[in-house]
C-alpha atoms as a PDB file:
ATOM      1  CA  UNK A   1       3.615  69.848 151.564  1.00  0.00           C
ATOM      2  CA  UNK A   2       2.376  69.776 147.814  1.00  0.00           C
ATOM      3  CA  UNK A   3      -1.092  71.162 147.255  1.00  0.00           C
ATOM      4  CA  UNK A   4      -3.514  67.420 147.228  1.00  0.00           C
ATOM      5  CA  UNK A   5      -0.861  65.595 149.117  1.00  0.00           C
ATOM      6  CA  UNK A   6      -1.954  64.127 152.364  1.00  0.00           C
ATOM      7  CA  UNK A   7       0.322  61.629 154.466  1.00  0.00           C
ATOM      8  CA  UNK A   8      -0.058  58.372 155.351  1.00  0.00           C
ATOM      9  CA  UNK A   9      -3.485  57.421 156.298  1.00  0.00           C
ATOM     10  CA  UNK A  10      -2.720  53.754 158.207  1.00  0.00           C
ATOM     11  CA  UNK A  11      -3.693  52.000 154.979  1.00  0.00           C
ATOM     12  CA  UNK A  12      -0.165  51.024 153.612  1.00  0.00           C
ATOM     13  CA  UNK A  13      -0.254  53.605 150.900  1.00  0.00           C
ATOM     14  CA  UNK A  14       3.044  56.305 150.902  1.00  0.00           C
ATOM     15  CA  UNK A  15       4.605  54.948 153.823  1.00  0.00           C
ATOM     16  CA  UNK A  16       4.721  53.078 156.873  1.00  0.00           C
ATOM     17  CA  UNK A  17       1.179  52.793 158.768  1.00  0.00           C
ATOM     18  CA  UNK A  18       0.278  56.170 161.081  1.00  0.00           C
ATOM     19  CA  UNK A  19       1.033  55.218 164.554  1.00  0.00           C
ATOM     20  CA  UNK A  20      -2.509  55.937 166.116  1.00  0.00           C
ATOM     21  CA  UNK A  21      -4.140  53.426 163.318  1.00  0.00           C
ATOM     22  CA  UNK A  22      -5.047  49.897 164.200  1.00  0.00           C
ATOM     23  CA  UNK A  23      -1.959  48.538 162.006  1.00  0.00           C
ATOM     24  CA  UNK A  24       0.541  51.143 163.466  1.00  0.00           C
ATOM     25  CA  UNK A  25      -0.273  49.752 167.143  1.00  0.00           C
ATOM     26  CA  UNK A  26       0.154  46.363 166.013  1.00  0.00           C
ATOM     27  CA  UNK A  27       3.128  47.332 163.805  1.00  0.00           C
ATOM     28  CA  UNK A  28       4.408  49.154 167.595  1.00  0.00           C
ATOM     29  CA  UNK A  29       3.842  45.738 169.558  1.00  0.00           C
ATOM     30  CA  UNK A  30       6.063  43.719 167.093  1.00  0.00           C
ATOM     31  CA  UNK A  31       8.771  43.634 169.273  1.00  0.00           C
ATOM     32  CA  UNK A  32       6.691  42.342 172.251  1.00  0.00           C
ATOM     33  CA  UNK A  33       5.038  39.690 169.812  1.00  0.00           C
ATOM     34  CA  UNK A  34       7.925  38.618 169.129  1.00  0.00           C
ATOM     35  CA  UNK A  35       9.574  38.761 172.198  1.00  0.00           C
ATOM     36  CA  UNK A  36       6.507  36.512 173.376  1.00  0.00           C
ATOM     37  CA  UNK A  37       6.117  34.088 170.396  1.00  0.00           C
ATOM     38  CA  UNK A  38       9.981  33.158 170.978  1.00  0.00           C
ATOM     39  CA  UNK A  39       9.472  32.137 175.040  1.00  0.00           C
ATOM     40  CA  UNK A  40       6.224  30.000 174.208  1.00  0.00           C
ATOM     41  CA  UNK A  41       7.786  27.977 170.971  1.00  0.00           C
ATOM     42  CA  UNK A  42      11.328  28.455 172.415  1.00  0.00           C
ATOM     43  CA  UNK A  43      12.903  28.346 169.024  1.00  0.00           C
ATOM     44  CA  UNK A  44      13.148  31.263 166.756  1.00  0.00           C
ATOM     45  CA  UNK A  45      11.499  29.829 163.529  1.00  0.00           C
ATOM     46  CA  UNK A  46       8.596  28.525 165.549  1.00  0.00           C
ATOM     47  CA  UNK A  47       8.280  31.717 167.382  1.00  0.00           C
ATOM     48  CA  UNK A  48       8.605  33.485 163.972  1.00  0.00           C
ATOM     49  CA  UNK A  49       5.925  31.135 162.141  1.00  0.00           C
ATOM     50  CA  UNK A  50       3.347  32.094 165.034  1.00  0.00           C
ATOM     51  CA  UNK A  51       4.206  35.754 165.295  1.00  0.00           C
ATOM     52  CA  UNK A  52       3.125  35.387 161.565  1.00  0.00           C
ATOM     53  CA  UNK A  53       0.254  33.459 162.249  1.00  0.00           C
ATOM     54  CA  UNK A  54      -0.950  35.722 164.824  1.00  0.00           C
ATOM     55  CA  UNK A  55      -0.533  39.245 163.024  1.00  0.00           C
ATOM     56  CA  UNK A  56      -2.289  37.725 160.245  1.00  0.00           C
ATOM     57  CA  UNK A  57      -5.380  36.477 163.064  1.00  0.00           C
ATOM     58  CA  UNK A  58      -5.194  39.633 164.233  1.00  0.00           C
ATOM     59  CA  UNK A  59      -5.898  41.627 160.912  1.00  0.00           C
ATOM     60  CA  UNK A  60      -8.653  39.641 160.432  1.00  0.00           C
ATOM     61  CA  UNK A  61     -10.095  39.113 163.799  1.00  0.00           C
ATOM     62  CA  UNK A  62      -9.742  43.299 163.911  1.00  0.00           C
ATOM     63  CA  UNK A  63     -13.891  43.926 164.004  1.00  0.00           C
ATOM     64  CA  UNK A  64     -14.034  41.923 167.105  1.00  0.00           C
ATOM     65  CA  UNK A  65     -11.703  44.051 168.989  1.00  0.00           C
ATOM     66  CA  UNK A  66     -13.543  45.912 171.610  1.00  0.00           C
ATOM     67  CA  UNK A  67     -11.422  48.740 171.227  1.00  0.00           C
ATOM     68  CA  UNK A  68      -9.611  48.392 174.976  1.00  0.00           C
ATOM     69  CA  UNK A  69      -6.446  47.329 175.737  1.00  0.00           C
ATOM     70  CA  UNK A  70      -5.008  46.179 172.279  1.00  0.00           C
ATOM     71  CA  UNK A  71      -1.541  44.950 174.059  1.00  0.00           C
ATOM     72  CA  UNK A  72      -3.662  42.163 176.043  1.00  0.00           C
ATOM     73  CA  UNK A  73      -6.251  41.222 173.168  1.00  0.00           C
ATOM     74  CA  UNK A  74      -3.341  40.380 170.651  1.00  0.00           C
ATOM     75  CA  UNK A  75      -1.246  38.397 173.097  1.00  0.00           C
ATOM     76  CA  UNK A  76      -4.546  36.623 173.787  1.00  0.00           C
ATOM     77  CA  UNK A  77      -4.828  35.840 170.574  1.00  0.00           C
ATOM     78  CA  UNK A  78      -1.279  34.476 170.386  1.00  0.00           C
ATOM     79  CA  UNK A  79      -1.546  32.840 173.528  1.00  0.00           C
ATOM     80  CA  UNK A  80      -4.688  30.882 172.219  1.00  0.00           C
ATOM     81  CA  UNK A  81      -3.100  30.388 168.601  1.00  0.00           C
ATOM     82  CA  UNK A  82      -0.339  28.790 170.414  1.00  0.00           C
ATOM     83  CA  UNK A  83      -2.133  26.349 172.593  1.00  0.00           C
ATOM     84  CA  UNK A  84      -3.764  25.224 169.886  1.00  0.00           C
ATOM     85  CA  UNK A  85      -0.681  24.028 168.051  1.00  0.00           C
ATOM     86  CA  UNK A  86       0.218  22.122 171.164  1.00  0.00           C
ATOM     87  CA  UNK A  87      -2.709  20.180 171.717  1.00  0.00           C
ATOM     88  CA  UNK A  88      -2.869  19.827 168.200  1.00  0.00           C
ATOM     89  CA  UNK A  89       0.700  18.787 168.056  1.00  0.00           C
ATOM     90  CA  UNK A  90      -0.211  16.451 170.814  1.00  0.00           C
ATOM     91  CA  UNK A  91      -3.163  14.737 169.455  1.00  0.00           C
ATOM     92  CA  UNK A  92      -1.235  14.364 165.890  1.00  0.00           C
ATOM     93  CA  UNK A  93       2.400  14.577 166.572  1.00  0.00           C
ATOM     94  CA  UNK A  94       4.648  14.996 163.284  1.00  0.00           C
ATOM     95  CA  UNK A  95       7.888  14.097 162.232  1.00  0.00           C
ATOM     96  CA  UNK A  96      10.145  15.202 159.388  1.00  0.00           C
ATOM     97  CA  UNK A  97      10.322  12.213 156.830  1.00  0.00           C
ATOM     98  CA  UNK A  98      13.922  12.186 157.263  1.00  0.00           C
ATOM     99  CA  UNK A  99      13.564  10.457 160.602  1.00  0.00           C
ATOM    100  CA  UNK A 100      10.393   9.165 160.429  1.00  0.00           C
ATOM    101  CA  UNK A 101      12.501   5.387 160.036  1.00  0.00           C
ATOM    102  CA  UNK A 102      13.871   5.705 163.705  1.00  0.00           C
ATOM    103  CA  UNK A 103      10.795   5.714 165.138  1.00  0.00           C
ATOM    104  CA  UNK A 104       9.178   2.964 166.863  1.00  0.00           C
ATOM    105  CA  UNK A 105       5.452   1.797 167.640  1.00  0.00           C
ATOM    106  CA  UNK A 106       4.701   3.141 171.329  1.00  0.00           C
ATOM    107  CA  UNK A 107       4.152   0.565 173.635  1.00  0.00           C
ATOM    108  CA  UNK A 108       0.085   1.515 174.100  1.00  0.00           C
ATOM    109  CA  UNK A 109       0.130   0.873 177.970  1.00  0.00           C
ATOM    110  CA  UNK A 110       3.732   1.814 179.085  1.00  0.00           C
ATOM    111  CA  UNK A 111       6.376   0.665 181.342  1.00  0.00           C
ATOM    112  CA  UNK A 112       4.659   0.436 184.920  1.00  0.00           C
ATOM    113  CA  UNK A 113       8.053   0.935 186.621  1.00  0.00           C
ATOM    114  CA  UNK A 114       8.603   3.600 184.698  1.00  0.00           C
ATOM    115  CA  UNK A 115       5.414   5.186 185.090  1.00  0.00           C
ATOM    116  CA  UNK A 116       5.717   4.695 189.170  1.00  0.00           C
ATOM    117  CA  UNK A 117       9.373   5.903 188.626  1.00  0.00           C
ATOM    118  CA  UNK A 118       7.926   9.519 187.172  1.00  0.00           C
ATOM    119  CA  UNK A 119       5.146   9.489 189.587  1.00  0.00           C
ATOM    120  CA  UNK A 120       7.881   9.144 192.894  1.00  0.00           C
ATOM    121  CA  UNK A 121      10.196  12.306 190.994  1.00  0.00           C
ATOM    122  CA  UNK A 122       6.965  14.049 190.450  1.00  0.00           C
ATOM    123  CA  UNK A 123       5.873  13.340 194.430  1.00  0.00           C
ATOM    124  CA  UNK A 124       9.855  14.621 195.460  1.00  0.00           C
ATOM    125  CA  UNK A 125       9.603  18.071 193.900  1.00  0.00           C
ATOM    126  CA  UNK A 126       8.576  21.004 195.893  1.00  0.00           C
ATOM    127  CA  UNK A 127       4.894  21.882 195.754  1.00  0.00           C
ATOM    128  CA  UNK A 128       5.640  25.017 193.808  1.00  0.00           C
ATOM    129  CA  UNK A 129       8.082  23.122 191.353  1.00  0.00           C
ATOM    130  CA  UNK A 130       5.302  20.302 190.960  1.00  0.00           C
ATOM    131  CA  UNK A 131       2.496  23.198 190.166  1.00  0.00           C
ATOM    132  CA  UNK A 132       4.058  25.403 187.568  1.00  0.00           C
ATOM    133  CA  UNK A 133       5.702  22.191 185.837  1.00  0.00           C
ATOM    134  CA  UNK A 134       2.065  20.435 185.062  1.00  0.00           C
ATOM    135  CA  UNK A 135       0.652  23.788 184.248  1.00  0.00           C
ATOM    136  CA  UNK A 136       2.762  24.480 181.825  1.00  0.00           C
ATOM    137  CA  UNK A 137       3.573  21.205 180.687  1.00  0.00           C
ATOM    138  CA  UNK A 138       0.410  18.650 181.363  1.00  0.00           C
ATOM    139  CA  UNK A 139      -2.092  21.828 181.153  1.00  0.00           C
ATOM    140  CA  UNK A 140      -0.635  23.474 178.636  1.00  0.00           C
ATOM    141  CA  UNK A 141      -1.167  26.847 180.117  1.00  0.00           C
ATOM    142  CA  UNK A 142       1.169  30.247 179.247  1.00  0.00           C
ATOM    143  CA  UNK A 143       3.512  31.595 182.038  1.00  0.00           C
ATOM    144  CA  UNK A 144       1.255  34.234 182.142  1.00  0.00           C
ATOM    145  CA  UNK A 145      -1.555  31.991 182.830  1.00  0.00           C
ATOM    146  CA  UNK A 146       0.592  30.499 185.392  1.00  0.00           C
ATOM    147  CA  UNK A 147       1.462  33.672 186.671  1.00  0.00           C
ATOM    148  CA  UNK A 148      -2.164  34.706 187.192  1.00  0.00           C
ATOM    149  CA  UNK A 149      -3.518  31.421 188.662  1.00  0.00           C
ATOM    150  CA  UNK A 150      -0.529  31.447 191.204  1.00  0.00           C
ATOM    151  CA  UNK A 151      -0.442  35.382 192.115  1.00  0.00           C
ATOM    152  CA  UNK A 152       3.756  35.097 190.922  1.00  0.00           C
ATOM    153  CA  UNK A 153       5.318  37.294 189.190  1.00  0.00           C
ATOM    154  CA  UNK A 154       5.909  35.645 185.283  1.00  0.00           C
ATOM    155  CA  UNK A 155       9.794  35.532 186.135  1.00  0.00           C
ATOM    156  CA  UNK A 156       8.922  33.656 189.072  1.00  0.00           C
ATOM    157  CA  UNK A 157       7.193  30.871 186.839  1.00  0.00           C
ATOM    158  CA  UNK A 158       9.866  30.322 184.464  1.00  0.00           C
ATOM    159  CA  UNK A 159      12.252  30.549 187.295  1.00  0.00           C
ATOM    160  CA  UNK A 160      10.570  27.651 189.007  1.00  0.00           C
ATOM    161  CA  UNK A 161       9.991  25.658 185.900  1.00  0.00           C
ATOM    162  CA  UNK A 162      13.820  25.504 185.207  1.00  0.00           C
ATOM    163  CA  UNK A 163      14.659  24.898 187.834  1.00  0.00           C
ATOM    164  CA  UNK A 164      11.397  21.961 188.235  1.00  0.00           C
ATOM    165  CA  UNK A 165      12.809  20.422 185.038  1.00  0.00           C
ATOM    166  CA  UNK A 166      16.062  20.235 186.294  1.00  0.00           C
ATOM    167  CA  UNK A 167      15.476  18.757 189.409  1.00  0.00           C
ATOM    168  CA  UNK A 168      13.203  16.285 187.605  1.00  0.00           C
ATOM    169  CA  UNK A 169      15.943  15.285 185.186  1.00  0.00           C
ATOM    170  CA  UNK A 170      17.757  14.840 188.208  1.00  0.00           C
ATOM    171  CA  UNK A 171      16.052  12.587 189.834  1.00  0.00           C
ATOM    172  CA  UNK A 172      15.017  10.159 186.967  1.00  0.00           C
ATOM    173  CA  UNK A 173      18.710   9.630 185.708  1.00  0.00           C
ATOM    174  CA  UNK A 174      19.627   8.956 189.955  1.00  0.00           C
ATOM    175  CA  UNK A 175      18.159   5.730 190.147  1.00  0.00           C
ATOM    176  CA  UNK A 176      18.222   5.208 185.735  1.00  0.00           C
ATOM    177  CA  UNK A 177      17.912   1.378 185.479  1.00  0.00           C
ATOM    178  CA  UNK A 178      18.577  -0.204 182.421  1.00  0.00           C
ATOM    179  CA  UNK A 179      15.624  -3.070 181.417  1.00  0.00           C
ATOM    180  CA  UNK A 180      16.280  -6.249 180.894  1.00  0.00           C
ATOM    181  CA  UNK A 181      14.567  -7.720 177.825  1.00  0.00           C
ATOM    182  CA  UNK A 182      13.875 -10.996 176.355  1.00  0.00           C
ATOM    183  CA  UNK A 183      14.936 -11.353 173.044  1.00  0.00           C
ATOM    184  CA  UNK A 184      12.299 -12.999 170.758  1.00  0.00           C
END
């Protein structure tokens, strides 16, 4: 090695970051991130747009980091970046401008048969099925989260909420009724 020449220090400068620095872990858990980001947004360029948005919370949340368990503290972070989204999502729901003129006003108190209909698939599913499909879905909670609060392994909860959706779809297109409407 030249005389005054000293590798990599973590900080970007002459190569890639040092493993044992703070940006070499995260750079190590990429993978992972994005292994994660991709099975919460289920599409690649949302799961890419919040493994962005979560390495760039996590460079600048770095202070707060206790210094334990960095694996669990970033997909916190992630985990919390992406339930925001959702309830954000939910309270002001988007649409791209190019099919913004398809959509219709939402009737404010909905279709009572309807809503019994859901409520009588809901009732039919297994107890399991019924739990990890609000959680996820109505809670908004991570399969993680899931996993934890139910003591299942995460496979388990994405294994049940397939197979809850399914069943659900199921049973809603059984008994599908077409409405009869008025014409005004």
């Amino acid at each position: 090695m030249p005389q005054g020449h000293r590798p990599d220090d973590g900080n970007g400068v002459g190569g890639p970051p040092a493993p044992q620095s703070f940006e070499g872990r995260i750079m190590a858990l990429l993978p992972d991130l994005r292994r994660y980001s991709r099975s919460l947004t289920r599409t690649d360029a949302d799961g890419e747009d919040l493994l962005h948005d979560s390495v760039e919370r996590i460079l600048l949340a770095r202070a707060t980091w206790s210094g334990t368990n960095l694996r669990a503290w970033v997909l916190t972070i992630m985990t919390n970046l992406y339930r925001n989204g959702t309830r954000r999502e939910r309270r002001f729901p988007s649409v791209d401008i190019e099919n913004a003129e398809a959509l219709q006003a939402a009737d404010a108190f909905g279709d009572p048969q309807e809503r019994n209909r859901l409520a009588r698939a809901l009732d039919a599913l297994s107890p399991e099925f019924r739990a990890v499909l609000m959680l996820v879905v109505i809670e908004g909670y991570s399969y993680t989260e899931v996993a934890d609060i139910m003591n299942t392994p995460v496979g388990t909860v994405m294994s049940r909420l397939s197979r809850a959706r399914a069943e659900l779809s199921r049973l809603l297109t059984a008994d599908n009724i077409i409405p009869l409407r008025r014409s005004e």
